[in-house]
C-alpha atoms as a PDB file:
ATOM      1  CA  UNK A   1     112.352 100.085 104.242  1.00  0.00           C
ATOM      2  CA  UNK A   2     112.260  97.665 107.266  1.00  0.00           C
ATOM      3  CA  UNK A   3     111.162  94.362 106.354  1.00  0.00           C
ATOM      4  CA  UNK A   4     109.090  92.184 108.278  1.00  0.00           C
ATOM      5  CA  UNK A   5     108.891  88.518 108.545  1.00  0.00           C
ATOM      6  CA  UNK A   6     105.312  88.079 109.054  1.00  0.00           C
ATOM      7  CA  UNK A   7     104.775  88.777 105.101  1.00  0.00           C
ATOM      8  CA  UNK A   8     106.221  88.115 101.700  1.00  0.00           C
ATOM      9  CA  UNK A   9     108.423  90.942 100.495  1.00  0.00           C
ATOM     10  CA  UNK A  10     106.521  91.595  97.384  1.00  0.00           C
ATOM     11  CA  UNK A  11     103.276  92.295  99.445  1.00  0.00           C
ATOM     12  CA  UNK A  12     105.198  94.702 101.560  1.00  0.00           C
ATOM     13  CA  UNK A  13     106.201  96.679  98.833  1.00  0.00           C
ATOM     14  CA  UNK A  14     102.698  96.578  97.599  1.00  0.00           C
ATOM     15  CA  UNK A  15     101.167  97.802 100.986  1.00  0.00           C
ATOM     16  CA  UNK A  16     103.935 101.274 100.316  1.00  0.00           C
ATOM     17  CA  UNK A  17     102.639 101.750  97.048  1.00  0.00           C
ATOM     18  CA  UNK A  18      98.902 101.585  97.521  1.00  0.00           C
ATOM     19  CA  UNK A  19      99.818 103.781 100.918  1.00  0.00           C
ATOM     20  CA  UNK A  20     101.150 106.130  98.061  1.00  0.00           C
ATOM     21  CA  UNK A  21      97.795 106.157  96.445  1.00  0.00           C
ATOM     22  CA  UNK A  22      95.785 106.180  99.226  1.00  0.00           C
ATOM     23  CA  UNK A  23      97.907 109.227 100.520  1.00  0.00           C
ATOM     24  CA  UNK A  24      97.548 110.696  97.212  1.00  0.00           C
ATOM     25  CA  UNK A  25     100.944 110.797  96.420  1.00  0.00           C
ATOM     26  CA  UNK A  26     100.264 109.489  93.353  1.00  0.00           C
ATOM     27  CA  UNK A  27      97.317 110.240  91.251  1.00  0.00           C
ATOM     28  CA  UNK A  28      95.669 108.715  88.304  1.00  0.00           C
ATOM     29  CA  UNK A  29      97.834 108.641  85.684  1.00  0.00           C
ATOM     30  CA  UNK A  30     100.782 109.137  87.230  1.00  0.00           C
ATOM     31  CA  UNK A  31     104.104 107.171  86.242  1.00  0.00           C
ATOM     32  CA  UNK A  32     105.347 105.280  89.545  1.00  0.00           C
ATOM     33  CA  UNK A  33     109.097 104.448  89.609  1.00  0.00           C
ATOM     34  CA  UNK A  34     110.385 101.365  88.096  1.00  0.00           C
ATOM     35  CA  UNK A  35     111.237  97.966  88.504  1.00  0.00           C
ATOM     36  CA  UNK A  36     114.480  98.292  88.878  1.00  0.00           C
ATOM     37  CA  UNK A  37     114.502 102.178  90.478  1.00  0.00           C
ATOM     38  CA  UNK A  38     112.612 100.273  93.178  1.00  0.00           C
ATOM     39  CA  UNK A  39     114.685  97.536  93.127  1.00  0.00           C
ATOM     40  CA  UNK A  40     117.215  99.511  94.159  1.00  0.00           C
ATOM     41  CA  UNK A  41     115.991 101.822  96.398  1.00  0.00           C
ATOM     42  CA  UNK A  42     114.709  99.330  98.116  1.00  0.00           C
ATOM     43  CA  UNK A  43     117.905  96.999  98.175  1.00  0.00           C
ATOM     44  CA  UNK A  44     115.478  94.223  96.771  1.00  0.00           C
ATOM     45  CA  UNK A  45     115.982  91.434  93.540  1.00  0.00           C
ATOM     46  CA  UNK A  46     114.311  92.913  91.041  1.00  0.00           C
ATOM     47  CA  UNK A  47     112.205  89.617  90.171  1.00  0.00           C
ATOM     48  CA  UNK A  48     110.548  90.580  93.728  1.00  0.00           C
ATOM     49  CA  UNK A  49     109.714  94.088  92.248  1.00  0.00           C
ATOM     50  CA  UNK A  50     108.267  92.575  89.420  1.00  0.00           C
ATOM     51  CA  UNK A  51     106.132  90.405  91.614  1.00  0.00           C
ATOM     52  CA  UNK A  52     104.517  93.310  93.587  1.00  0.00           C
ATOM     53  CA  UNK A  53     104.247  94.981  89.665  1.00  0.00           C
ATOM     54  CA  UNK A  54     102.162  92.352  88.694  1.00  0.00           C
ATOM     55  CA  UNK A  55     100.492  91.601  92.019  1.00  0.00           C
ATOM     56  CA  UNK A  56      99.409  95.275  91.711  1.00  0.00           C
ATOM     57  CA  UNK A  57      98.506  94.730  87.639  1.00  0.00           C
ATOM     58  CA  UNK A  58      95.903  91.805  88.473  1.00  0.00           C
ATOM     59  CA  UNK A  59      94.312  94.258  91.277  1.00  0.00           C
ATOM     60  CA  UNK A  60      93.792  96.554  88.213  1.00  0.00           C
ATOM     61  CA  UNK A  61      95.721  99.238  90.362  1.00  0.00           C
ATOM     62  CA  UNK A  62      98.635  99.591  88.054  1.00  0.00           C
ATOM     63  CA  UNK A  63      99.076  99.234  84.345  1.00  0.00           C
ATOM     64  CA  UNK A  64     101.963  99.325  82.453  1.00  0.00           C
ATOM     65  CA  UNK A  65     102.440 100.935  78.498  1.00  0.00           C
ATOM     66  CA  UNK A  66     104.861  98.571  76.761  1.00  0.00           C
ATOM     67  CA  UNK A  67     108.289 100.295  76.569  1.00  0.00           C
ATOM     68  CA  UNK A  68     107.145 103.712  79.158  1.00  0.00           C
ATOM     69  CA  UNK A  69     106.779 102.295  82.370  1.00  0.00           C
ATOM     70  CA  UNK A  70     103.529 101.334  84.461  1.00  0.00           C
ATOM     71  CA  UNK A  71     101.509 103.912  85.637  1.00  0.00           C
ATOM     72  CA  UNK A  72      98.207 104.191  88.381  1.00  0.00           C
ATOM     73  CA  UNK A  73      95.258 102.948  86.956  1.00  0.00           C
ATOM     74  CA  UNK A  74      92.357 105.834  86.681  1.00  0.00           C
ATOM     75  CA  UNK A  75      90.185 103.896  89.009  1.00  0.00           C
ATOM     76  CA  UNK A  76      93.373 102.901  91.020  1.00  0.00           C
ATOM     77  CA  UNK A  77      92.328 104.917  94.187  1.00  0.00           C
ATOM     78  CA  UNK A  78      89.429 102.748  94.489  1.00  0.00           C
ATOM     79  CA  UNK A  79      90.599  99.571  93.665  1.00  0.00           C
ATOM     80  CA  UNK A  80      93.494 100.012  96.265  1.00  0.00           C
ATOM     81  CA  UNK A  81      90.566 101.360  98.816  1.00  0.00           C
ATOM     82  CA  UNK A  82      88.671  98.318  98.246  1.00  0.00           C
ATOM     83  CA  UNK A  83      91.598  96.097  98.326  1.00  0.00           C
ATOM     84  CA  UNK A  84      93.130  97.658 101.580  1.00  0.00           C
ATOM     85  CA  UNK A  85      89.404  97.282 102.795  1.00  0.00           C
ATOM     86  CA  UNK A  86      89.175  93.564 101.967  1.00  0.00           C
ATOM     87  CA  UNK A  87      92.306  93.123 103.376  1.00  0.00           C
ATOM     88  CA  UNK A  88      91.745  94.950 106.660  1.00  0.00           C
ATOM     89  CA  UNK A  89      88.424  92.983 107.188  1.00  0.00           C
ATOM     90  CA  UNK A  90      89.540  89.381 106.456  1.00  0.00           C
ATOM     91  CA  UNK A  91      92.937  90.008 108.348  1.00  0.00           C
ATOM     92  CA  UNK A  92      93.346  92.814 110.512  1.00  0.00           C
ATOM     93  CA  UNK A  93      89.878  92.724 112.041  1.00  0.00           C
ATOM     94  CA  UNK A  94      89.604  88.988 113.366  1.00  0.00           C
ATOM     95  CA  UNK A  95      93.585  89.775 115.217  1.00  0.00           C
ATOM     96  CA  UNK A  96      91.770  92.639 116.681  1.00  0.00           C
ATOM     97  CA  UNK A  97      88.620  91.361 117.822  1.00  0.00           C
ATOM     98  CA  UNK A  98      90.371  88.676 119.421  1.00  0.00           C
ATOM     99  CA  UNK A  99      92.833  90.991 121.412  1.00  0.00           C
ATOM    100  CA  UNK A 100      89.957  92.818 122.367  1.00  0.00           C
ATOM    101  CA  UNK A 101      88.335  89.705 123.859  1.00  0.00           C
ATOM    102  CA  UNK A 102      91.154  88.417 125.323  1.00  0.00           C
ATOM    103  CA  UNK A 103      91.578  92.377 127.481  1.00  0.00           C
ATOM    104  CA  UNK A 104      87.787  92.283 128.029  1.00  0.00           C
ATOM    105  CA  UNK A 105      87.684  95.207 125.910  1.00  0.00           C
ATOM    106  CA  UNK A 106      84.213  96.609 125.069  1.00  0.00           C
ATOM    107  CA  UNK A 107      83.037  98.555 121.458  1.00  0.00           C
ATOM    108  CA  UNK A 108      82.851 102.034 124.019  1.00  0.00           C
ATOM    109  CA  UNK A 109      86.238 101.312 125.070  1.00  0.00           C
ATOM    110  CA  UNK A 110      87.446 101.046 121.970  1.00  0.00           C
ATOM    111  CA  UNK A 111      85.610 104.267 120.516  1.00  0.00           C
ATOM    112  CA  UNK A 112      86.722 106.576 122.813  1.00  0.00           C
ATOM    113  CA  UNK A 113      90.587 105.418 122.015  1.00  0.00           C
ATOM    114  CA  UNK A 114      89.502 105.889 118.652  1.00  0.00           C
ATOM    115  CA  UNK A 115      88.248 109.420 119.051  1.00  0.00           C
ATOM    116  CA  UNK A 116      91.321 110.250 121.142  1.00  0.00           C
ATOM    117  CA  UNK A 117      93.372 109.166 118.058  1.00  0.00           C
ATOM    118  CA  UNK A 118      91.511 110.771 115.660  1.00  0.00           C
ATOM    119  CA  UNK A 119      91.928 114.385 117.698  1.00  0.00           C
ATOM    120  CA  UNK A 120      95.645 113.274 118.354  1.00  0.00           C
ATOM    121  CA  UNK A 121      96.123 112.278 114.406  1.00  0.00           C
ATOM    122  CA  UNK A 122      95.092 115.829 113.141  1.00  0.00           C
END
């Protein structure tokens, strides 16, 4: 994985796994990989790992049983959904309205590059 600077490690890592879920590679009650499988895979320090672990623990997204490993939560596809949404709104969307101000974009401009992506995307 590529890191960027823009955003603390641990949140990055984060943002893959609740992709995973919102993908649906992994379901409720499925066992993610560890700590320090991640760790590795990821060439990060494990104390990062554990970060994004309990990051994702106080979202209620993951949980972990003591001595198994930490698994998805069974509401953990909508917690991450209205995480990622929270996220997208307080972030993403005041960057993007402001790019679209600065280009003198309008709402119909930016629908019909939306509906061009969304025939493109399928």
């Amino acid at each position: 994985m590529e890191f960027r600077d823009d955003q603390a490690i641990y949140l990055q890592i984060a943002d893959l796994f609740c992709e995973n879920i919102l993908l649906e590679k992994w379901h409720p009650g499925d066992r993610i990989p560890s700590v320090r499988e991640t760790a590795v895979n990821m060439e990060v320090n494990p104390n990062t790992v554990m970060r994004t672990f309990n990051y994702l623990q106080e979202k209620s997204i993951i949980f972990n049983k003591r001595g198994i490993g930490y698994f998805v939560s069974e509401d953990g596809l909508q917690k991450t959904k209205a995480l990622k949404k929270e996220d997208f709104i307080t972030q993403e969307l005041p960057r993007f309205f402001k790019a679209m101000n600065l280009l003198n974009l309008t709402i119909e401009d930016v629908t019909t590059y939306y509906e061009k992506y969304k025939h493109e995307d399928q």
